[in-house]
N, C-alpha and C. Protein backbone atom coordinates (compact mmCIF):
# COMPACT_ATOMS: atom_id res chain seq x y z
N UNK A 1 90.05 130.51 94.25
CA UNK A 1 90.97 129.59 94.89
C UNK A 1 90.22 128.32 95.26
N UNK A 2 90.79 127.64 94.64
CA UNK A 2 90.13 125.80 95.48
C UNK A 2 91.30 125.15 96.54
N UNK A 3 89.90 125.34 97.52
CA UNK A 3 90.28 125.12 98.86
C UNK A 3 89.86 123.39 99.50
N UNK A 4 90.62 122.62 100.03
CA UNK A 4 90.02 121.03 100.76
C UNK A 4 89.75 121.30 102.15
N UNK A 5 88.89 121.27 102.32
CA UNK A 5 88.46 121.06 103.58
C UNK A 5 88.56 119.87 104.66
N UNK A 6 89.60 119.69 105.65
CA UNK A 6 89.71 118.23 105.99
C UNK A 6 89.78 118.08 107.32
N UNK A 7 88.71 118.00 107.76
CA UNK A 7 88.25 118.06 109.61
C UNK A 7 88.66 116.54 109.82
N UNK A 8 88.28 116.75 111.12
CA UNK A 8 89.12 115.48 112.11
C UNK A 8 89.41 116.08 113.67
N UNK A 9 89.42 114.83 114.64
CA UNK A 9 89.87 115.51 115.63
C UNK A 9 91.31 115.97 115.92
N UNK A 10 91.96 115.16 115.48
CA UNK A 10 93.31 115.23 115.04
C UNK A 10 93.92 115.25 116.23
N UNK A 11 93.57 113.61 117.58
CA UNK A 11 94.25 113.88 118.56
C UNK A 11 94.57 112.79 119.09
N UNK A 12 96.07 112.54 118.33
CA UNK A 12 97.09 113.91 118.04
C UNK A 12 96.84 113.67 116.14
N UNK A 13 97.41 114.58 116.10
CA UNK A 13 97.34 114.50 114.44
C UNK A 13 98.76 113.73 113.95
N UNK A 14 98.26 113.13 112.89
CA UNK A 14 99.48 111.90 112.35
C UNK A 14 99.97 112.33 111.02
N UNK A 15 100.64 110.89 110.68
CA UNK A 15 101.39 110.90 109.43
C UNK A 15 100.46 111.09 108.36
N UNK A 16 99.56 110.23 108.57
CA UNK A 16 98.41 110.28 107.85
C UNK A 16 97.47 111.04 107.14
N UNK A 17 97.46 111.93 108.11
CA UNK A 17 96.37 113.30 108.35
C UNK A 17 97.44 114.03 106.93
N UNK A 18 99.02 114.35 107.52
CA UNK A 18 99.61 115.40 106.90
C UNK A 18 99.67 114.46 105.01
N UNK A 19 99.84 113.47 105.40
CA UNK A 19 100.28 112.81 103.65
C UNK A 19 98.86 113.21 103.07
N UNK A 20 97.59 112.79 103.78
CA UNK A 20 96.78 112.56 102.96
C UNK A 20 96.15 114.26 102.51
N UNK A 21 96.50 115.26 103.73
CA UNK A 21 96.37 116.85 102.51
C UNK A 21 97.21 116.92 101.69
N UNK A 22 99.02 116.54 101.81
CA UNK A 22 100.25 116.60 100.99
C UNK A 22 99.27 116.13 99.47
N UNK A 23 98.46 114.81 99.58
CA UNK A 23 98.13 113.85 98.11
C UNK A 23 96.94 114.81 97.90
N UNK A 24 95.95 115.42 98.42
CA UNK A 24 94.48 116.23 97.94
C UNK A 24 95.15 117.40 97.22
N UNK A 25 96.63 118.43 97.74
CA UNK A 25 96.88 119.37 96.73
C UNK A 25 97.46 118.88 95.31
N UNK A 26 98.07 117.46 95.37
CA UNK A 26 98.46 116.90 93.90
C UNK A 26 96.99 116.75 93.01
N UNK A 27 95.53 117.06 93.43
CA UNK A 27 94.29 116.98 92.72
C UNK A 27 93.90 117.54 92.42
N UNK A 28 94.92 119.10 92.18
CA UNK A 28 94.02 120.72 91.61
C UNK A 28 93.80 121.60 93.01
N UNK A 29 93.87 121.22 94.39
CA UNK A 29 93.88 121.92 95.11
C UNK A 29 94.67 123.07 95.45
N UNK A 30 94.43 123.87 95.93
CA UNK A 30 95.13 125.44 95.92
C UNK A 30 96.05 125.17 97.00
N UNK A 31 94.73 124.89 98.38
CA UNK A 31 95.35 124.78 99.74
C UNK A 31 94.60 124.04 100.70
N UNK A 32 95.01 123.11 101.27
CA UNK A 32 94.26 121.99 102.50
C UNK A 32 94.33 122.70 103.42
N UNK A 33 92.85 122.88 104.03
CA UNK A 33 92.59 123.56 105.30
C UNK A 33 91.75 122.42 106.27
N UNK A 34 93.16 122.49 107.46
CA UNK A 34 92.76 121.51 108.65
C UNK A 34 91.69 122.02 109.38
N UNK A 35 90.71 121.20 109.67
CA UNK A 35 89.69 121.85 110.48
C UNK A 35 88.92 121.09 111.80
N UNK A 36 90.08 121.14 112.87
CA UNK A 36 90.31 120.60 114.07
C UNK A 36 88.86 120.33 114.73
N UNK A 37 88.30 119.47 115.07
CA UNK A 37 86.89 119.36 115.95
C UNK A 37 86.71 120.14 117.07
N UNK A 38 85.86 121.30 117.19
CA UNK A 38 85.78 121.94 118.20
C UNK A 38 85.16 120.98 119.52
N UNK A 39 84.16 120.51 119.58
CA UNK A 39 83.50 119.75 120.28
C UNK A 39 83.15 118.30 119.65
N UNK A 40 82.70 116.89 120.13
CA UNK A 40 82.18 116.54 119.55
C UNK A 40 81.43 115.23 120.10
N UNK A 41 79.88 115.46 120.01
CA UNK A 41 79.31 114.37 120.85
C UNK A 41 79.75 112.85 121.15
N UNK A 42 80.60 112.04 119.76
CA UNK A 42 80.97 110.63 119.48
C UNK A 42 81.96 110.62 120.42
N UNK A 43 82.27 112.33 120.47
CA UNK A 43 84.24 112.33 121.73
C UNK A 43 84.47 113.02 122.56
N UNK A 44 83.54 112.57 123.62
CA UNK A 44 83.64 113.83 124.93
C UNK A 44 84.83 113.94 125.56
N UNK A 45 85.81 112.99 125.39
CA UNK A 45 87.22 113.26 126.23
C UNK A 45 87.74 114.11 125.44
N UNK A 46 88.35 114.80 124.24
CA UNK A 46 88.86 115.43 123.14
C UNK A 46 89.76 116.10 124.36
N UNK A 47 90.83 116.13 124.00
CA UNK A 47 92.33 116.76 124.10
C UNK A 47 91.66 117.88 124.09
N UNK A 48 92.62 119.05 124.72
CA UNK A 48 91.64 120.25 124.89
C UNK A 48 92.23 121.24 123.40
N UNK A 49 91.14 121.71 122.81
CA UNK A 49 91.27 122.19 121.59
C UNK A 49 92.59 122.89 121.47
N UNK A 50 93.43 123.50 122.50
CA UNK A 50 94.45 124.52 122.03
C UNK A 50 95.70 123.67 121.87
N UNK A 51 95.42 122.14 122.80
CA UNK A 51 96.71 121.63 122.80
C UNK A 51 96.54 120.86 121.27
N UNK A 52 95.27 120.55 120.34
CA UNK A 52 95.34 119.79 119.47
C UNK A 52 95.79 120.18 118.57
N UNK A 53 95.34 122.33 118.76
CA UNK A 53 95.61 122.85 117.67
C UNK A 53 97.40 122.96 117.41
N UNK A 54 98.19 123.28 118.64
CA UNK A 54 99.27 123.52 118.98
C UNK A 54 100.09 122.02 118.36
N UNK A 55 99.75 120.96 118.26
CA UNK A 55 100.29 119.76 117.22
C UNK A 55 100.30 120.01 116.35
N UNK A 56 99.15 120.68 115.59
CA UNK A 56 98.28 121.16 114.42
C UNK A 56 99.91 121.66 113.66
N UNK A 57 99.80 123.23 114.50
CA UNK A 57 101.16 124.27 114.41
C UNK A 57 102.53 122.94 113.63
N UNK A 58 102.97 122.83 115.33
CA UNK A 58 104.34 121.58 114.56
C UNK A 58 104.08 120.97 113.51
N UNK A 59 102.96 120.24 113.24
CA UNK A 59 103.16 119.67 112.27
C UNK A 59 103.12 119.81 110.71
N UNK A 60 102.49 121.25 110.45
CA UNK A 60 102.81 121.70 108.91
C UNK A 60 103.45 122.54 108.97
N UNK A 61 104.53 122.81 109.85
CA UNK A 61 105.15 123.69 109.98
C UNK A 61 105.95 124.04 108.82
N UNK A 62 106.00 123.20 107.81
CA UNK A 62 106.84 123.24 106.58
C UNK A 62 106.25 123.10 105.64
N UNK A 63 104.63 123.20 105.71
CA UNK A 63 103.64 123.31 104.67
C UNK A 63 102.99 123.85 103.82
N UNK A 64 103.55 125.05 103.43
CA UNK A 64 102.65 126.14 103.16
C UNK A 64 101.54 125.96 102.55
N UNK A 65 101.22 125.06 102.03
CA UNK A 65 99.48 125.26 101.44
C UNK A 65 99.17 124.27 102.33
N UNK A 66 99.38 124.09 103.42
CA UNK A 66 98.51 123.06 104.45
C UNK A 66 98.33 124.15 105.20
N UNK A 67 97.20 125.08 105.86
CA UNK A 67 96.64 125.88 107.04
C UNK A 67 95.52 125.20 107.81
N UNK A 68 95.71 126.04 108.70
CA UNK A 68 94.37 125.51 110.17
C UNK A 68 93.50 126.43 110.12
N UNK A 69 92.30 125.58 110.04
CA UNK A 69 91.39 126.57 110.33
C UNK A 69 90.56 126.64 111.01
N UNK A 70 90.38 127.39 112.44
CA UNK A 70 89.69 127.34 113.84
C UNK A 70 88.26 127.63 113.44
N UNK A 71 87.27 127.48 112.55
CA UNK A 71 86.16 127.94 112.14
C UNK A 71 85.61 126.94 113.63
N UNK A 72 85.33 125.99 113.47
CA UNK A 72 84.55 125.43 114.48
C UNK A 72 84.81 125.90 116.11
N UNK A 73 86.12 125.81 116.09
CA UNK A 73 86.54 126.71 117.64
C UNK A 73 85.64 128.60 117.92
N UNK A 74 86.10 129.02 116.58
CA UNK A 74 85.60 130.15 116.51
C UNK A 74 83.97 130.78 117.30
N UNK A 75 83.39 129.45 116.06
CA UNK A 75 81.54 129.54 116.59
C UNK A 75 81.32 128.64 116.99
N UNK A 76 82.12 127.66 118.09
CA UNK A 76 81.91 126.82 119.15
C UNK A 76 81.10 125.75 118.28
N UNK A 77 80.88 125.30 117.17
CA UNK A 77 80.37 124.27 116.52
C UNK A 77 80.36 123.10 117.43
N UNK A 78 79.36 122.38 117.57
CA UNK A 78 79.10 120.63 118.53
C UNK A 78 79.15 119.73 117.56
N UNK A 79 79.65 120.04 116.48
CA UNK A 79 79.91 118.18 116.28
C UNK A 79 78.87 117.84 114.86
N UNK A 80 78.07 118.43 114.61
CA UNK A 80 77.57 118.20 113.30
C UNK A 80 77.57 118.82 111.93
N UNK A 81 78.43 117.57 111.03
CA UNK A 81 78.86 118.51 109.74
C UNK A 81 77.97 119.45 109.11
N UNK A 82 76.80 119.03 108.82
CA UNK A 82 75.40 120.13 108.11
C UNK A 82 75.70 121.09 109.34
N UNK A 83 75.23 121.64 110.35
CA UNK A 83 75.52 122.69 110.89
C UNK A 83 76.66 123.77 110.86
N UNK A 84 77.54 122.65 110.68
CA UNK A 84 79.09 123.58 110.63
C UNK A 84 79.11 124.49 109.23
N UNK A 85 79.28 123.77 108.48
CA UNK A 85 79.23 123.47 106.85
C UNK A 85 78.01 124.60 106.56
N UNK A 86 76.60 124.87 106.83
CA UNK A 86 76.04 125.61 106.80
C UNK A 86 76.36 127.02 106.96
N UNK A 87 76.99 127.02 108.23
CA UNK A 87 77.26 128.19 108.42
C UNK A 87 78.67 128.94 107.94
N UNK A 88 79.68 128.19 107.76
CA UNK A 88 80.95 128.07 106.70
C UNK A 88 80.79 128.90 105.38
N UNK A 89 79.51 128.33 105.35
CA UNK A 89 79.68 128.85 103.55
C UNK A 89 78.66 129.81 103.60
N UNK A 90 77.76 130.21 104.77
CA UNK A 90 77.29 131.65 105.01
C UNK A 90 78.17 132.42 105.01
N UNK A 91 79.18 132.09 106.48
CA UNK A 91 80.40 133.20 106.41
C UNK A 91 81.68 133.68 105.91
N UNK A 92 81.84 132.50 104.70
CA UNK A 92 82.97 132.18 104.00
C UNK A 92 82.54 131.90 102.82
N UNK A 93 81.83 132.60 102.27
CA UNK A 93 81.54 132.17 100.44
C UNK A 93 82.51 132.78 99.51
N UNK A 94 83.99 133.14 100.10
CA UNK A 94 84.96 133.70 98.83
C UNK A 94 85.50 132.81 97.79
N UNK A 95 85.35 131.30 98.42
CA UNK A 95 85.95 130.50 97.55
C UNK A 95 85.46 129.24 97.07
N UNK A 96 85.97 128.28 96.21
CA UNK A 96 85.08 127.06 95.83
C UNK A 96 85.88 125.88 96.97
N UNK A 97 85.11 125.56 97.72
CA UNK A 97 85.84 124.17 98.12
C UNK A 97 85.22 122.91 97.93
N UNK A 98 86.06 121.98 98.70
CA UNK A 98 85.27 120.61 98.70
C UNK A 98 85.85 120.13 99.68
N UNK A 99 85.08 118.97 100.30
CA UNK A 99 85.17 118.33 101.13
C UNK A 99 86.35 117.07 101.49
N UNK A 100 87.19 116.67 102.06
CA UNK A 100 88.14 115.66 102.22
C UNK A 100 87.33 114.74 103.54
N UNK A 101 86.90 113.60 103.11
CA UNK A 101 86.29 112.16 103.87
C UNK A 101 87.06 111.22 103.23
N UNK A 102 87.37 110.25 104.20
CA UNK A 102 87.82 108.80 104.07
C UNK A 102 86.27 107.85 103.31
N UNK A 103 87.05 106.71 102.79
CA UNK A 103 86.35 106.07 102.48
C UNK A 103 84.98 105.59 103.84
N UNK A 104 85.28 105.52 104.99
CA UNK A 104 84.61 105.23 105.52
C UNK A 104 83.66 105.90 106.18
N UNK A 105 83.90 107.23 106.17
CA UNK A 105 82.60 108.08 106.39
C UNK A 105 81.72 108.39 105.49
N UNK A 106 82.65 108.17 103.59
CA UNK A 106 81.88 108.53 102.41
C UNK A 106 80.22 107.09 102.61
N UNK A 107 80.94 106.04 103.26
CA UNK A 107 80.00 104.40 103.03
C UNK A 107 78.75 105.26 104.24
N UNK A 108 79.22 105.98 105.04
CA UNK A 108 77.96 106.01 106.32
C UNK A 108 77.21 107.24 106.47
N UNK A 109 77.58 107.90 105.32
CA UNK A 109 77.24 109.62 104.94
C UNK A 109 75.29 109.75 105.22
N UNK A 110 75.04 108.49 104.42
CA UNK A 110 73.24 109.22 105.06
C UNK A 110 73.10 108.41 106.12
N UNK A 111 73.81 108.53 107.48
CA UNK A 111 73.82 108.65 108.57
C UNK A 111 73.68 109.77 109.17
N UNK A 112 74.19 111.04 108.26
CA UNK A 112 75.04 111.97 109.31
C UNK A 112 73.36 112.92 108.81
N UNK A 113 73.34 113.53 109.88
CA UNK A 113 72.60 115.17 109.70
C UNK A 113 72.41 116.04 108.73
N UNK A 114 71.68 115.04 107.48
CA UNK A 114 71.67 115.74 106.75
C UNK A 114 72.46 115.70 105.35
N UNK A 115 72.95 114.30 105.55
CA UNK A 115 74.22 114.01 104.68
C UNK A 115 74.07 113.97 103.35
N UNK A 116 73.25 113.72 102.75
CA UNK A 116 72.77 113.24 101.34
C UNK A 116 72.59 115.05 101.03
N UNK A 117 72.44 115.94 101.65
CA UNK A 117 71.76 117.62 101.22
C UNK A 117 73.04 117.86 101.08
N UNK A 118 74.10 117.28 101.84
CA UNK A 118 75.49 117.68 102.19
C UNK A 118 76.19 117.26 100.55
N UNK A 119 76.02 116.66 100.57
CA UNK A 119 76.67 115.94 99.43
C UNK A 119 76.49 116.67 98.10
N UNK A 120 75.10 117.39 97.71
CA UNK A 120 74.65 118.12 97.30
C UNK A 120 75.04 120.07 96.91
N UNK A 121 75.91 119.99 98.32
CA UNK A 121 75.72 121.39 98.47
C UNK A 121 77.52 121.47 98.27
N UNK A 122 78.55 120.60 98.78
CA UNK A 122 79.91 120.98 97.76
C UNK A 122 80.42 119.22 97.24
N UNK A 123 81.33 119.68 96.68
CA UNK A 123 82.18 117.83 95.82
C UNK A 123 82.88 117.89 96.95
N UNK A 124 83.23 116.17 96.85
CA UNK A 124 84.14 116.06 98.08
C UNK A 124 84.88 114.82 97.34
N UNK A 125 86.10 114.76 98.02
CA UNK A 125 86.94 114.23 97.83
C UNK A 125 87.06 112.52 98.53
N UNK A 126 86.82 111.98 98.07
CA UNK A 126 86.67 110.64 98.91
C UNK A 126 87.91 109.87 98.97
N UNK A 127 88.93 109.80 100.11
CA UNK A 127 89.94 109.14 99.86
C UNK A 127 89.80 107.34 100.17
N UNK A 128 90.64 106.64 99.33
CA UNK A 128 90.48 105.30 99.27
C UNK A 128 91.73 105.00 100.21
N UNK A 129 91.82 104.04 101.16
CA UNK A 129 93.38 103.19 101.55
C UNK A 129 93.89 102.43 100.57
N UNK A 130 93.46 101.98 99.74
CA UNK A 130 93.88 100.76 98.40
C UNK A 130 92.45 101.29 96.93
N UNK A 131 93.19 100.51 96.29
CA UNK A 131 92.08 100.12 95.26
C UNK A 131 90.74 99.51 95.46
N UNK A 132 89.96 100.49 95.25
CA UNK A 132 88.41 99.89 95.69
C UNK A 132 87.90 98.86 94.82
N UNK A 133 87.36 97.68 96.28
CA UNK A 133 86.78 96.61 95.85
C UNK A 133 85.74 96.89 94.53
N UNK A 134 85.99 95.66 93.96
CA UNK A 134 85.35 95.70 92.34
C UNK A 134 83.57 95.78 92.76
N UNK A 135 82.90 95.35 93.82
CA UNK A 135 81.95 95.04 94.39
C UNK A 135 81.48 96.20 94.82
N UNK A 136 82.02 97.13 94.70
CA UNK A 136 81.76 98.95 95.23
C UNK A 136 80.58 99.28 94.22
N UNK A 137 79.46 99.78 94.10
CA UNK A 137 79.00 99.91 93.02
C UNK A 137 79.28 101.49 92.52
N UNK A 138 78.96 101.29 91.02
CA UNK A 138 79.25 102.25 90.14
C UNK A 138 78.43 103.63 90.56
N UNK A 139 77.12 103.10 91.35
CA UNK A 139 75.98 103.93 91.40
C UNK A 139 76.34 104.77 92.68
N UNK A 140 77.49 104.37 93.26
CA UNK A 140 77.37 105.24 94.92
C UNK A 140 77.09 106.63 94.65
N UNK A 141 77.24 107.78 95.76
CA UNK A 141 77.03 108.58 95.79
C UNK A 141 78.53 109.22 95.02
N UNK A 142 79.21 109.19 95.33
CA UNK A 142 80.58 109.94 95.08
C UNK A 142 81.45 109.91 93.72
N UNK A 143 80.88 108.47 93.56
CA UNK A 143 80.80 108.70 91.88
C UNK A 143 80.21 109.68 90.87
N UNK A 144 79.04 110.59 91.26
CA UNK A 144 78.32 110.88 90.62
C UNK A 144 79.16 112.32 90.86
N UNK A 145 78.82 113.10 89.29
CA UNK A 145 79.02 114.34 88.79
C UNK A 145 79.61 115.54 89.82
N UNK A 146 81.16 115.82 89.93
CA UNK A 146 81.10 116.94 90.76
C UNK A 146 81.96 116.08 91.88
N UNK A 147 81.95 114.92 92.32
CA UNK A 147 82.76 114.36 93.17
C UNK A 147 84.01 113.59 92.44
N UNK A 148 85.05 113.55 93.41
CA UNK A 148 86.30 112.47 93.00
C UNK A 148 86.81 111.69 93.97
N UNK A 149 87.63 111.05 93.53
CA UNK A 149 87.97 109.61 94.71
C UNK A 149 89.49 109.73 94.37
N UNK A 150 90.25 109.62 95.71
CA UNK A 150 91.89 109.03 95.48
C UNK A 150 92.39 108.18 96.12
N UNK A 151 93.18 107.53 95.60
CA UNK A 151 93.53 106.61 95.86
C UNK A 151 95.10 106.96 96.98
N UNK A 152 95.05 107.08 97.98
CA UNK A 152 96.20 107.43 98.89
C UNK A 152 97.40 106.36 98.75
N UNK A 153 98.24 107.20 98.10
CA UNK A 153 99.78 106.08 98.55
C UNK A 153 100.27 106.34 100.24
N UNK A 154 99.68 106.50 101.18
CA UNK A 154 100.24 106.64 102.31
C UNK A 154 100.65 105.41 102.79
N UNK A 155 101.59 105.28 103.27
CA UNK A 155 101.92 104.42 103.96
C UNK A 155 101.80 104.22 105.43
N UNK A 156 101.02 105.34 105.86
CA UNK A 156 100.57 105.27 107.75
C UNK A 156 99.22 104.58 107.64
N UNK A 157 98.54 104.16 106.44
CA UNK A 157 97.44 104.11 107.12
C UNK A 157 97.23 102.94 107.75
N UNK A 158 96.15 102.49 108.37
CA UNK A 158 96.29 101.99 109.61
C UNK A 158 96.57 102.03 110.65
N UNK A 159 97.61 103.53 111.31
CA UNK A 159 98.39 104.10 112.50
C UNK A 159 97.04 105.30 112.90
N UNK A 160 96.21 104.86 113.53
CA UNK A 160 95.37 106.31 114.09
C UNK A 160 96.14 106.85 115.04
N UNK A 161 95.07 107.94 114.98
CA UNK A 161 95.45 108.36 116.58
C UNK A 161 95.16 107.80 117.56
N UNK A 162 93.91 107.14 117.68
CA UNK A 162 93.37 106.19 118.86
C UNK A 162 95.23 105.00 119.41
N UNK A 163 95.12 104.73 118.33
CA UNK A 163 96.71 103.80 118.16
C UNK A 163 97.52 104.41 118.98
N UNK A 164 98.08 105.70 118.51
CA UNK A 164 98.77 106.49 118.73
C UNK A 164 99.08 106.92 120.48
N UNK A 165 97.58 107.24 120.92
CA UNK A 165 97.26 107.46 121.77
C UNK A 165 97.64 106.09 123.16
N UNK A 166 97.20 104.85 122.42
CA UNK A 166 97.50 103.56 123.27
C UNK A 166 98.77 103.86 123.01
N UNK A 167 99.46 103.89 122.37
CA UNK A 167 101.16 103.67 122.74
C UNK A 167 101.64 104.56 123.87
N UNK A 168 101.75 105.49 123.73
CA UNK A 168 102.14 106.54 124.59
C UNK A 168 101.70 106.35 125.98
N UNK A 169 100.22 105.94 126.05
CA UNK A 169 99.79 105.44 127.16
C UNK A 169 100.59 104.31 127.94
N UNK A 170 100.76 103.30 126.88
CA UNK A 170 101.72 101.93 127.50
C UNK A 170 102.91 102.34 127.76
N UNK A 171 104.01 103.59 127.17
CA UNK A 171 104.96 104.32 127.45
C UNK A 171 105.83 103.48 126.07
N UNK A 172 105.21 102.76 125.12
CA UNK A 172 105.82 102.63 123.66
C UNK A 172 106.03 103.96 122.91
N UNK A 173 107.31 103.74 121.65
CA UNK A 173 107.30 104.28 120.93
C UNK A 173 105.67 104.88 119.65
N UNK A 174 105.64 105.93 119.51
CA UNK A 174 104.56 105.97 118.38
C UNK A 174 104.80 107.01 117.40
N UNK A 175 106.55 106.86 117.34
CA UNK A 175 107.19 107.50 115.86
C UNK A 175 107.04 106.88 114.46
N UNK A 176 105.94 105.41 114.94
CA UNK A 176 105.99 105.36 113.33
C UNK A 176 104.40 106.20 113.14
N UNK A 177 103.90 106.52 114.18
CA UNK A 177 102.15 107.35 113.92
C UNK A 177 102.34 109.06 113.80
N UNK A 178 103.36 109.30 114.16
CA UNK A 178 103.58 110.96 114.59
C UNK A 178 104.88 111.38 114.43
N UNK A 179 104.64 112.75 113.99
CA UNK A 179 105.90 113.14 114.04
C UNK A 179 106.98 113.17 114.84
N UNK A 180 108.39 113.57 115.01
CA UNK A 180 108.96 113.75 116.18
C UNK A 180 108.63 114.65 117.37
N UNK A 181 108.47 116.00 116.06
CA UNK A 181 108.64 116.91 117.00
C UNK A 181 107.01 117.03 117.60
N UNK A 182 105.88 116.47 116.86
CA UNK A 182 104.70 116.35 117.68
C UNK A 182 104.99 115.80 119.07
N UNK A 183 105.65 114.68 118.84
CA UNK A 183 105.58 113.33 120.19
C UNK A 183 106.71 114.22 120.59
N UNK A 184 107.44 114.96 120.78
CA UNK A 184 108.17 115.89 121.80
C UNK A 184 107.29 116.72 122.61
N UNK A 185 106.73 117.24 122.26
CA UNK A 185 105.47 118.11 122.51
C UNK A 185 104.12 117.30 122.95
N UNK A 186 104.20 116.37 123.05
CA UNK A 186 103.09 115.22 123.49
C UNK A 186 103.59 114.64 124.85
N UNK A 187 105.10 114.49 124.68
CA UNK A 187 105.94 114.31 125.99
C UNK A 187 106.34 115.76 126.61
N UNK A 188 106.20 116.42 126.41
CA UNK A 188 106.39 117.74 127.53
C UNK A 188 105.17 117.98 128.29
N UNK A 189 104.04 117.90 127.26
CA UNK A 189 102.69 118.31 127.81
C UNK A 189 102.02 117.41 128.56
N UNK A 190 102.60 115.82 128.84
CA UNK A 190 102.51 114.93 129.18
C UNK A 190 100.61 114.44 129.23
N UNK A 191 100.74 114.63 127.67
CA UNK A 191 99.34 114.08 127.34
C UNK A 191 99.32 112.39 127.21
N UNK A 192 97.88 111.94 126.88
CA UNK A 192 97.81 110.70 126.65
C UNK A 192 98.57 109.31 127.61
N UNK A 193 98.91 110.22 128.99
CA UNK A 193 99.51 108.71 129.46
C UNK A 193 98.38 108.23 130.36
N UNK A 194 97.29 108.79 130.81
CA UNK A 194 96.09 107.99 131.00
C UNK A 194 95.10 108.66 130.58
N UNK A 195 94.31 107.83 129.41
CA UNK A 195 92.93 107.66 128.65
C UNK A 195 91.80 108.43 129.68
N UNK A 196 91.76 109.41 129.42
CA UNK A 196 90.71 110.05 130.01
C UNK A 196 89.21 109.36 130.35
C-alpha cells in the first residue's frame, strides 16, 4: 500500500490541508495519513492535541482514504522530523510511503535535523502553489530520482491557519479558511478568541 504522509499542526486544519491530500491521492496514492504535531518547539501555544485532533475527525469525515494518524501523540514526539520519521519506520515498516511538504519547507530542508539523510531515507512529495519559477534549478534536491512535485489547483492557498486563527479572534467570518462544521466546533469550544 502507498501511503502520504502529511504532518502539520493543523490548528485548525483548513481547506487547504483537506484539498491538498484530496490532489496527493490523484498521484498513485493509496491513502493520506494526517499526522497532527504532537508537540512542537517553533509552537509552544499549540491548541491542545485532542481538540486539533477532534477538527481532524469533522473534517474528513467524508474521506475515506484521508486517516489520522496519532503516531506522534502516541510516542509523545517534540517536534523533530528525523526523530519522528526514525522511529515510524522502525515501528511501521508494513508499507511504502512518502512524504507530503510544501514548497517551502522542501527550499529549507537542510535546515531541519538531519534533512538531507531525510530526503534519502523516503520520496516525498513536494507540493507547488503555482508553476515553479523558471529560476528554480533543475539540480534541487526533489528533482532528483525517487521524488515528485505537484502542482496544487487549490484554491485556499494563501488562507492558513495562523489567518484563520486572526479572524475568529477579531470575531470575523473564516468560512472561506475552514470548514463549516469545523468553525461550529471552533465556536462551541470557544477556541482562538484570544491568541494564547
Amino acid at each position: 500500500m502507498e501511503i502520504g504522509l502529511y504532518g502539520g499542526s493543523c490548528d485548525p486544519v483548513t481547506h487547504a490541508h483537506i484539498d491538498i491530500a484530496r490532489e496527493a491521492l490523484l498521484e498513485g496514492l493509496d491513502e493520506v495519513w494526517l499526522m497532527p504535531t504532537w508537540r512542537s518547539p517553533d509552537k509552544p501555544n499549540l491548541t491542545p492535541y485532542a481538540l486539533r485532533r477532534a477538527m481532524l475527525e469533522i473534517a474528513i469525515k467524508d474521506e475515506p482514504n484521508i486517516k489520522i494518524c496519532d503516531f506522534e501523540m502516541d510516542h509523545e514526539c517534540q517536534g523533530e522530523t528525523w526523530d519522528t520519521m526514525s522511529l515510524f519506520f522502525d515501528l511501521m515498516p508494513d508499507y511504502n510511503y512518502s512524504m507530503i511538504i510544501g514548497l517551502d519547507c522542501a527550499m529549507s530542508i537542510h535546515t531541519w535535523k538531519r534533512g538531507i539523510e531525510l530526503t534519502e531515507l523516503l520520496p516525498f512529495i513536494v507540493v507547488y502553489r503555482h508553476v515553479p519559477d523558471k529560476k528554480l534549478s533543475i539540480n534541487i534536491w526533489f528533482n532528483s530520482f525517487g521524488h515528485s512535485t505537484m502542482i496544487s489547483t487549490d484554491r485556499f492557498w494563501g488562507m492558513s491557519s495562523t489567518e484563520a486563527r486572526e479572524k475568529i479572534k477579531n470575531g470575523e467570518s473564516a468560512l472561506d479558511i475552514v470548514q463549516v462544521e469545523v468553525l461550529q466546533y471552533i465556536i462551541k469550544q470557544k477556541l482562538y478568541r484570544e491568541e494564547k
